[in-house]
Structures are given as structure tokens and as C-alpha cells.
N, C-alpha and C. Protein backbone atom coordinates (compact mmCIF):
# COMPACT_ATOMS: atom_id res chain seq x y z
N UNK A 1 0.84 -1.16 0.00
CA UNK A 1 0.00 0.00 0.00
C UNK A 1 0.89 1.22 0.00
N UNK A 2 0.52 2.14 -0.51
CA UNK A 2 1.19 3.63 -0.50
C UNK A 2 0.35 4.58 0.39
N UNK A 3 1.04 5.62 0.91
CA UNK A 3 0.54 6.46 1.47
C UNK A 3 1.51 7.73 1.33
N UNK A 4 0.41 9.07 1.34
CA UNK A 4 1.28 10.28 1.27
C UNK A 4 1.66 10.74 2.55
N UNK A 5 3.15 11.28 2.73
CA UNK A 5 3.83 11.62 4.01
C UNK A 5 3.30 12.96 4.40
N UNK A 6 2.58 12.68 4.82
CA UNK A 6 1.61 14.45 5.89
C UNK A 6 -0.04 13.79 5.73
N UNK A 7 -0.52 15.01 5.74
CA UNK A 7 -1.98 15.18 5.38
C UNK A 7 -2.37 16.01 3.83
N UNK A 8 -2.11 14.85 2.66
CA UNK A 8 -2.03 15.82 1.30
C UNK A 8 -3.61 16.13 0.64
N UNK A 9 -3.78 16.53 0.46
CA UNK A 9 -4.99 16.73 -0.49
C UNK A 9 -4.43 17.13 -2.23
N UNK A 10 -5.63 17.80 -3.03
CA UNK A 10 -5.29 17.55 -4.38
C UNK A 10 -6.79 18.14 -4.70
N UNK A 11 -6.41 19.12 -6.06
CA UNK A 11 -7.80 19.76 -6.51
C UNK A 11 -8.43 18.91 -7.41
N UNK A 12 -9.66 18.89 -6.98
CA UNK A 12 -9.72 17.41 -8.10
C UNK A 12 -10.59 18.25 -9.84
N UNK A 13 -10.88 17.49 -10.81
CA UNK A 13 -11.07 17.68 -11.83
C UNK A 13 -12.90 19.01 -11.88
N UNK A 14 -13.48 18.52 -10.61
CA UNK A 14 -14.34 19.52 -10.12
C UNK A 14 -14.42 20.81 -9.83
N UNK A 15 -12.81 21.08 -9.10
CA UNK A 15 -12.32 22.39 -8.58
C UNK A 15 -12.13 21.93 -6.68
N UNK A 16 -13.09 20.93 -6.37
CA UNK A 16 -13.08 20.39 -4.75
C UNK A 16 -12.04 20.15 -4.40
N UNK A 17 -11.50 20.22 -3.46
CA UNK A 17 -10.09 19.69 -2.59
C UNK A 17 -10.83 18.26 -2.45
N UNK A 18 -9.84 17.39 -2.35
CA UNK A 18 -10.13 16.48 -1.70
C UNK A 18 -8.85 15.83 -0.95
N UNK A 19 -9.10 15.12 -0.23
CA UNK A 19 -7.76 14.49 0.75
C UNK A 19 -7.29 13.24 -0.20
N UNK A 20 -5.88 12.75 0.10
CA UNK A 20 -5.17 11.81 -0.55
C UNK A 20 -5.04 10.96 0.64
N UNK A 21 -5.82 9.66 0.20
CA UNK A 21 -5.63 8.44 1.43
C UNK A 21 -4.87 7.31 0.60
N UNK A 22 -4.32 6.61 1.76
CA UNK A 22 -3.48 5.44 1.68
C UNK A 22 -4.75 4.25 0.41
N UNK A 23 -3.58 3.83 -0.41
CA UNK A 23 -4.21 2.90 -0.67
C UNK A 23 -3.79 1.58 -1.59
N UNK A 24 -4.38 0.63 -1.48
CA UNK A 24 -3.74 -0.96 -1.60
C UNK A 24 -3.21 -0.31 -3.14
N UNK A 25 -1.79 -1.08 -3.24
CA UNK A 25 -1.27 -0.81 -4.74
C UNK A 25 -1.79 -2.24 -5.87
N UNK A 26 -2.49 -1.86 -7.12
CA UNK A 26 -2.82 -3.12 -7.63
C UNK A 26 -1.46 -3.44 -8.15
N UNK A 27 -1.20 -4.81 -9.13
CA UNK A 27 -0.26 -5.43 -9.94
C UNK A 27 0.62 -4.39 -10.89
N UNK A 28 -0.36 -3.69 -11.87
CA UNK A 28 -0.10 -2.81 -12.56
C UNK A 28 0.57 -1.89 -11.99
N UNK A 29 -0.13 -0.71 -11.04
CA UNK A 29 0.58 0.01 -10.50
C UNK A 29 1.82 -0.04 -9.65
N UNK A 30 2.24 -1.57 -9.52
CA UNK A 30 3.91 -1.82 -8.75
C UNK A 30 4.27 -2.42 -10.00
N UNK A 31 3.91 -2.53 -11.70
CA UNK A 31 5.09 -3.24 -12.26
C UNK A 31 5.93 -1.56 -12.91
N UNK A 32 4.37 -0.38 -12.47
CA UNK A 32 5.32 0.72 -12.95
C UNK A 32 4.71 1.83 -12.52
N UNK A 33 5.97 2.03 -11.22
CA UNK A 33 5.90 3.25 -10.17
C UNK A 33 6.80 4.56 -10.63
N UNK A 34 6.64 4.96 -12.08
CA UNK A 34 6.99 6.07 -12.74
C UNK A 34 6.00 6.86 -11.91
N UNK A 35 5.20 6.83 -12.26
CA UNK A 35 4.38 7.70 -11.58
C UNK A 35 4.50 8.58 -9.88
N UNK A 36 5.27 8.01 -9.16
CA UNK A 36 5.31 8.54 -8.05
C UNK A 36 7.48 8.45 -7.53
N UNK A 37 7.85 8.47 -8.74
CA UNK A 37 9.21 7.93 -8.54
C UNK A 37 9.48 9.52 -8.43
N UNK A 38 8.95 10.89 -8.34
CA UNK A 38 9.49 12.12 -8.02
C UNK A 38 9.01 12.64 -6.64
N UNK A 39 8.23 12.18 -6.28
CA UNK A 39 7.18 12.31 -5.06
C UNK A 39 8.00 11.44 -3.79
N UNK A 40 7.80 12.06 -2.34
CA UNK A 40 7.66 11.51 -1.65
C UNK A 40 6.73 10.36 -0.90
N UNK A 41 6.69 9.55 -1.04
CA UNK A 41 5.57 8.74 -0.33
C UNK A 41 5.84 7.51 0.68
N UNK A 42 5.23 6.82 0.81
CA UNK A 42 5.85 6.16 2.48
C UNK A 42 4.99 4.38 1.99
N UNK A 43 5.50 3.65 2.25
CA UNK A 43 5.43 2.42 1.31
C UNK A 43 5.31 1.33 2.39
N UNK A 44 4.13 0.67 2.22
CA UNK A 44 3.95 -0.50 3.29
C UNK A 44 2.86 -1.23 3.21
N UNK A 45 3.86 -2.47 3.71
CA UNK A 45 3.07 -3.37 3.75
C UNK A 45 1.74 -3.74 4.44
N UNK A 46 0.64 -4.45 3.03
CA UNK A 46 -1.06 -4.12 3.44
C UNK A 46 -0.98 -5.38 4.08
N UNK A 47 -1.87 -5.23 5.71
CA UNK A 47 -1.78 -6.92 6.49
C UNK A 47 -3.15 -7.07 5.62
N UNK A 48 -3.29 -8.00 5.53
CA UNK A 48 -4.58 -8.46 4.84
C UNK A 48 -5.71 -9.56 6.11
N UNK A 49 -4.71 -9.67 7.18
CA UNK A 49 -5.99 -10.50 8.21
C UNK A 49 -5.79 -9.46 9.48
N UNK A 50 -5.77 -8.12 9.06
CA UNK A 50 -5.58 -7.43 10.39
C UNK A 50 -7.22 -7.39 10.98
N UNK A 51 -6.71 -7.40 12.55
CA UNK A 51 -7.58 -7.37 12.98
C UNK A 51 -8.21 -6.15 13.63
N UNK A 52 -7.06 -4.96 13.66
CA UNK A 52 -7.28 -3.52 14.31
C UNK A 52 -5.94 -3.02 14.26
N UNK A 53 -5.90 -1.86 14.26
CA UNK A 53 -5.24 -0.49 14.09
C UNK A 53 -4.96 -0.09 15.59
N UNK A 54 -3.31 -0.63 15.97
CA UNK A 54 -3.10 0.36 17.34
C UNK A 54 -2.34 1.53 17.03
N UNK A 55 -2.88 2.83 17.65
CA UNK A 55 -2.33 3.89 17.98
C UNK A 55 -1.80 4.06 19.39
N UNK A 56 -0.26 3.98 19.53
CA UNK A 56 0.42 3.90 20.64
C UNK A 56 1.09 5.41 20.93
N UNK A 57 0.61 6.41 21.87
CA UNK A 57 0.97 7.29 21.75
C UNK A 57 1.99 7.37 23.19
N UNK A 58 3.26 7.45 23.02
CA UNK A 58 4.62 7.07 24.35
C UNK A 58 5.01 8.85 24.87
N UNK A 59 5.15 8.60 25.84
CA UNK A 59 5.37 10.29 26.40
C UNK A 59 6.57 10.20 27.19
N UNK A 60 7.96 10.07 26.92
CA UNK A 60 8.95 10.04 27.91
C UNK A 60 9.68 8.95 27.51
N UNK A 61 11.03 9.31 27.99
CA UNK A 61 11.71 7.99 27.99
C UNK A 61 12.72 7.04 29.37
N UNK A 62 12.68 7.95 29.76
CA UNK A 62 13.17 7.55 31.77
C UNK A 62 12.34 7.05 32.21
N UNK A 63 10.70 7.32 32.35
CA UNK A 63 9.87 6.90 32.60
C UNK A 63 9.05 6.26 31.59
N UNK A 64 8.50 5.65 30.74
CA UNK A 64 7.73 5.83 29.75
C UNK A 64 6.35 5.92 29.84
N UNK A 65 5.33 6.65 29.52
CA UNK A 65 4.07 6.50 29.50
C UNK A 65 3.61 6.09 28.34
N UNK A 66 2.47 5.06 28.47
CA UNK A 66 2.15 4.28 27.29
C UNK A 66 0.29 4.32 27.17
N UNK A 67 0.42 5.34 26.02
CA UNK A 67 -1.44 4.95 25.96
C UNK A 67 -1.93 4.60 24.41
N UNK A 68 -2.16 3.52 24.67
CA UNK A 68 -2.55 2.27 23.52
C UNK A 68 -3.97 2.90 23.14
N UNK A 69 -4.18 2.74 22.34
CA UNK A 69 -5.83 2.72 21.64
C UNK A 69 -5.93 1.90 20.16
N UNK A 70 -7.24 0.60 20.33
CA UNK A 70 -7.56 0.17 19.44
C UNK A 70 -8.34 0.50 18.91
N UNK A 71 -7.83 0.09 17.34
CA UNK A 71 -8.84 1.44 16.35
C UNK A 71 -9.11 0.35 15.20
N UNK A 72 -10.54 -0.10 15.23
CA UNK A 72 -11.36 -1.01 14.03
C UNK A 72 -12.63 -0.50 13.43
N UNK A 73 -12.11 -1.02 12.73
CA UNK A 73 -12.72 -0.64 11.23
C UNK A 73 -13.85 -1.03 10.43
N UNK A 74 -15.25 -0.76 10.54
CA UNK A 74 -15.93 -2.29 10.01
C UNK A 74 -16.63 -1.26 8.56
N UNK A 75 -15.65 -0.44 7.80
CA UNK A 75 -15.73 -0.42 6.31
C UNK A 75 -14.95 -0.93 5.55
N UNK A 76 -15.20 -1.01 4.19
CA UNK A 76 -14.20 -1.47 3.44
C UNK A 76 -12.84 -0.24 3.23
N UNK A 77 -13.77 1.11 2.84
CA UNK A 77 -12.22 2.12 2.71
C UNK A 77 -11.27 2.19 4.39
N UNK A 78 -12.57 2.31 5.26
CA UNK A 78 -11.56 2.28 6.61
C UNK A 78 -10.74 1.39 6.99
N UNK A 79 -10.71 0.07 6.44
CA UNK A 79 -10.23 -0.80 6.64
C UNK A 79 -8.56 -0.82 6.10
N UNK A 80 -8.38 -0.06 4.97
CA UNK A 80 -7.22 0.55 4.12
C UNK A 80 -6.98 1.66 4.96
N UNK A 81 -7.54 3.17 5.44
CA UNK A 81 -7.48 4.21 6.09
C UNK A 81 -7.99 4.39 6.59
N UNK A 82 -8.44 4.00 7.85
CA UNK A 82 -9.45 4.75 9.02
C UNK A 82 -9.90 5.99 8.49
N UNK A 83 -8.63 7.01 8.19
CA UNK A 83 -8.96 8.56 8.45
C UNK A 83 -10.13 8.46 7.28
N UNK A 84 -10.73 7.43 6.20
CA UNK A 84 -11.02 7.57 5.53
C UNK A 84 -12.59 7.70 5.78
N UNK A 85 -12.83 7.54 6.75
CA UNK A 85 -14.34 6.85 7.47
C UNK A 85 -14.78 6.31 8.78
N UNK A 86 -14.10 7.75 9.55
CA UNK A 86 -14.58 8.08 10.57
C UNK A 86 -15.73 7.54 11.69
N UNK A 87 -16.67 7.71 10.51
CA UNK A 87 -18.43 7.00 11.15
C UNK A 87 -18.02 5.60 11.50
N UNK A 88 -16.99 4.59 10.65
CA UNK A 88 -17.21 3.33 11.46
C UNK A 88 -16.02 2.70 12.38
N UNK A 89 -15.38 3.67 12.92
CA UNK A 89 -14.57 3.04 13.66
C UNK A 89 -15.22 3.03 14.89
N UNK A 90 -14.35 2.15 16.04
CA UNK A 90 -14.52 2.17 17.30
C UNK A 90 -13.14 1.89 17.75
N UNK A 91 -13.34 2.52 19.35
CA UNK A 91 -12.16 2.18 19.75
C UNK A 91 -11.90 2.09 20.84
N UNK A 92 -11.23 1.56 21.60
CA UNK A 92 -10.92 0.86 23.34
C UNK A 92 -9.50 0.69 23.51
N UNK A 93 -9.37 0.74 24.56
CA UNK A 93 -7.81 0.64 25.29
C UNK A 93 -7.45 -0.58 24.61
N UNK A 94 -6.01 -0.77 24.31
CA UNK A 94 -5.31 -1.96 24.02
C UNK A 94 -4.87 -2.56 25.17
N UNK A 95 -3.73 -3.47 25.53
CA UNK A 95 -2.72 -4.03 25.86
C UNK A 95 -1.57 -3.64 24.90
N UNK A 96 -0.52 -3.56 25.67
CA UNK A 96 0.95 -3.48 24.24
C UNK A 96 1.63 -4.91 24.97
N UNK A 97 2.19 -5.66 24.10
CA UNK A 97 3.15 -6.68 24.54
C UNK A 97 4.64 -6.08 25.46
N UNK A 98 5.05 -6.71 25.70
CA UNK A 98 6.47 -6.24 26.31
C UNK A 98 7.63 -5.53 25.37
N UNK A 99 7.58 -6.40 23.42
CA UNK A 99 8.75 -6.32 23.75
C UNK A 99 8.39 -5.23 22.89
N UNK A 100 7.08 -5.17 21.87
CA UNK A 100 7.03 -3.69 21.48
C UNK A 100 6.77 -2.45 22.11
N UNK A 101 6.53 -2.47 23.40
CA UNK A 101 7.08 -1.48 24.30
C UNK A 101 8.52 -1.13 24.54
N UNK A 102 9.18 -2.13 25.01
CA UNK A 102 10.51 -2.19 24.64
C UNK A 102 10.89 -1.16 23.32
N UNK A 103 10.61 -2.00 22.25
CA UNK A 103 10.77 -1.55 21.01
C UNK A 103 10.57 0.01 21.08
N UNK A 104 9.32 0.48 20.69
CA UNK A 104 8.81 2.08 20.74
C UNK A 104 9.79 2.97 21.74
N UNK A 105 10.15 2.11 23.07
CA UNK A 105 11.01 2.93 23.93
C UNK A 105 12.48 3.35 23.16
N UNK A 106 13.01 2.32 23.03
CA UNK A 106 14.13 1.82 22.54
C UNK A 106 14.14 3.29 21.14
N UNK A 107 13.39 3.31 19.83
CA UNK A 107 13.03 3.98 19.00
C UNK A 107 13.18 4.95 19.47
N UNK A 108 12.17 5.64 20.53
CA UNK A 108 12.47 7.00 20.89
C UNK A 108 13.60 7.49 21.76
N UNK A 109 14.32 6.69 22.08
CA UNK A 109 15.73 7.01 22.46
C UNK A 109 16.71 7.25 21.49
N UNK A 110 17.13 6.03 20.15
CA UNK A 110 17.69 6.39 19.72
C UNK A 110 17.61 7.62 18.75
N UNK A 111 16.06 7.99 18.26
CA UNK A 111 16.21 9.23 17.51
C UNK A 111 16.09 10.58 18.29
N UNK A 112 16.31 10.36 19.91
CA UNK A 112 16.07 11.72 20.21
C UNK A 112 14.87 12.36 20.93
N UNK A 113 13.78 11.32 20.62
CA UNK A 113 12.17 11.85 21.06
C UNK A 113 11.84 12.03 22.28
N UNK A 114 10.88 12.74 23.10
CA UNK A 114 10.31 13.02 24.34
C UNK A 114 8.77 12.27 24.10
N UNK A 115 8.09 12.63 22.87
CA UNK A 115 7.06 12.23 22.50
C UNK A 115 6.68 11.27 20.86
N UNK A 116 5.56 10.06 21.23
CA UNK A 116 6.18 9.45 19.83
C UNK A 116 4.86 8.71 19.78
N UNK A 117 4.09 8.96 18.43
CA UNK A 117 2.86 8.36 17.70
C UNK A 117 3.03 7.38 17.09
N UNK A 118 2.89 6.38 17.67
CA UNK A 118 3.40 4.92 16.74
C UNK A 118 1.98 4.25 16.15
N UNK A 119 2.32 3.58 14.65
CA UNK A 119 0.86 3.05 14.33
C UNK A 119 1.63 1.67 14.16
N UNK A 120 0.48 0.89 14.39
CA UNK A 120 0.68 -0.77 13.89
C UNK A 120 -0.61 -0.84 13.47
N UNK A 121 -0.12 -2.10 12.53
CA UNK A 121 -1.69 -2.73 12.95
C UNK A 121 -1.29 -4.13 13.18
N UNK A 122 -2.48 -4.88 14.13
CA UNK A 122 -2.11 -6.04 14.52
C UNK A 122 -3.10 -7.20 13.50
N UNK A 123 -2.68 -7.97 13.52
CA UNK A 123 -3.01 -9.16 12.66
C UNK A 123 -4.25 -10.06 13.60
N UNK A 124 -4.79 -11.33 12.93
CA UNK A 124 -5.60 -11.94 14.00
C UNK A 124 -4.95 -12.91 14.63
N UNK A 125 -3.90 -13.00 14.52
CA UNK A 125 -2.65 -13.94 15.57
C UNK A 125 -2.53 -13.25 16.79
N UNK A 126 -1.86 -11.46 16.37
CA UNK A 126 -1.91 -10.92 17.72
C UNK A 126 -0.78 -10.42 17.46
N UNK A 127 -0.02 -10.53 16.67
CA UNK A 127 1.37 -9.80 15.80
C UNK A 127 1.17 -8.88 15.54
N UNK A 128 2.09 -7.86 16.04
CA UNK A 128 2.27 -6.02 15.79
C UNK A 128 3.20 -5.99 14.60
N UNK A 129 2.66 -5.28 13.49
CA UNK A 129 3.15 -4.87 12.72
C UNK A 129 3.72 -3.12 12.49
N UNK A 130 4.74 -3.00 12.58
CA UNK A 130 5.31 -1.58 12.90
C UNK A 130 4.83 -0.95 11.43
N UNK A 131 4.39 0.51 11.42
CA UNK A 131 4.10 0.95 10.24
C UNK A 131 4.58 1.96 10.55
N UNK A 132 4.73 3.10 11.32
CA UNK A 132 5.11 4.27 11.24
C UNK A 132 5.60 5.36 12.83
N UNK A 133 6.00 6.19 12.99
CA UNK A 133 6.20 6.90 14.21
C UNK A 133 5.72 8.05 13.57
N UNK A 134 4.59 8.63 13.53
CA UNK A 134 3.69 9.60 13.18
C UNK A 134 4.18 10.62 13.43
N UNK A 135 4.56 11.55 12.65
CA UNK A 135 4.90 12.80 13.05
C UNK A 135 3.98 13.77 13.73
N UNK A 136 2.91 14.03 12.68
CA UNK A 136 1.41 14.83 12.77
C UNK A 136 1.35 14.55 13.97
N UNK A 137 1.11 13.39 14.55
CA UNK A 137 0.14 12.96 15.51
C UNK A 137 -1.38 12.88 15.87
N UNK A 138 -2.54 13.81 15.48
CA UNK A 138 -3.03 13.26 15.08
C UNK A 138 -4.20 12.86 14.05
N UNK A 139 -3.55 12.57 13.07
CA UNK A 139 -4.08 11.88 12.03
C UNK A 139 -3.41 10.03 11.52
């Protein structure tokens, strides 16, 4: 899947803004990524049995504070981008495992951070998949 690095939008053929969301790359479009080979964009892998979207937002690193939120999806576009469809998410406290706490800590030490927006999404095994340290925060 591709996604644009910020919050991009784009005037569309109407004159409307509209927002640019993440989305699954077909066959065609990865045998030829001319198209975005001048552009910045942020490249990752689509879980296909995820089961929810954690937003791990860490505050500190001597101490760490850790506040998890699970974020599911029961559309088809939200399921690719939440931000895409709002109306059907829900969401509840997670659990984080140990060692991707570890991990996220570990991350925001070595680059420097006080504060750090981490997204995964987890699979239906229960496997965290690292996707990003969010700059924005939140989107």
C-alpha cells in the first residue's frame, strides 16, 4: 500500500479539494511506479488478516508512558485508512506486549524523542506490525 507523508490533499477535476488516502497498490501500479518515482511517499506493507489499528501514543523515555488505543474498522475504505471513514470506527484501550514497548522505547531514544505516535496494525494472531512513528500525531 502507499501512502502520502503528511496530510495531502489535491484539486480534483471539479475544482473540490479532496484528501489523498493510503491505498492498496494493484499489480499494474507496482510493475510501474513512474508515476510517483518524483514524489515523496511512504510504502507499506497491506496486512490483509488485520484485525485492528493500534495507535500507541509514548510520552517520555526515563519513565515511559504508554497509551494504547484500538482502532477497528468495520468499512471497506476504513479498513485501508481509518482517516477515511470516521463514522465506522470504534475504539478501546489496548494491551501493548512487552517487547514492542521495549521496542517504541528503545526507537524513541535512539532518535532523540520526548514524545512518539506509533501506528501498527495487529493481525488476528496478535502480531504487531510496525508501520510508522507519526509525526502529525493526530491523524
Amino acid at each position: 500500500m502507499v501512502k502520502p507523508l503528511g496530510y495531502a490533499s489535491i484539486r480534483w477535476h471539479d475544482g473540490q479539494r479532496r484528501a489523498l488516502y493510503t491505498h492498496v497498490l494493484t499489480d499494474a501500479e507496482l510493475a510501474d511506479v513512474s508515476g510517483v518515482s518524483a514524489t515523496a511517499r511512504l510504502v507499506q506493507r497491506f496486512v490483509e488478516d488485520k484485525d485492528y489499528e493500534l495507535r500507541l501514543t509514548v510520552v517520555g523515555t526515563e519513565n515511559p508512558r504508554l497509551f494504547p488505543v484500538a482502532i477497528r474498522a468495520s468499512s471497506p475504505a476504513a479498513q485501508v485508512d481509518f482517516r477515511s471513514d470516521y463514522s465506522s470506527l470504534s475504539h478501546s484501550i489496548a494491551t501493548v506486549p512487552g517487547e514492542v514497548a521495549t521496542g517504541v522505547v528503545r526507537f524513541m531514544r535512539t532518535f532523540g524523542i520526548e514524545l512518539g505516535n506509533f501506528d501498527f496494525c495487529v493481525d488476528q494472531s496478535g502480531r504487531h506490525w510496525f508501520l510508522e512513528c507519526n509525526g502529525s500525531g493526530g491523524q
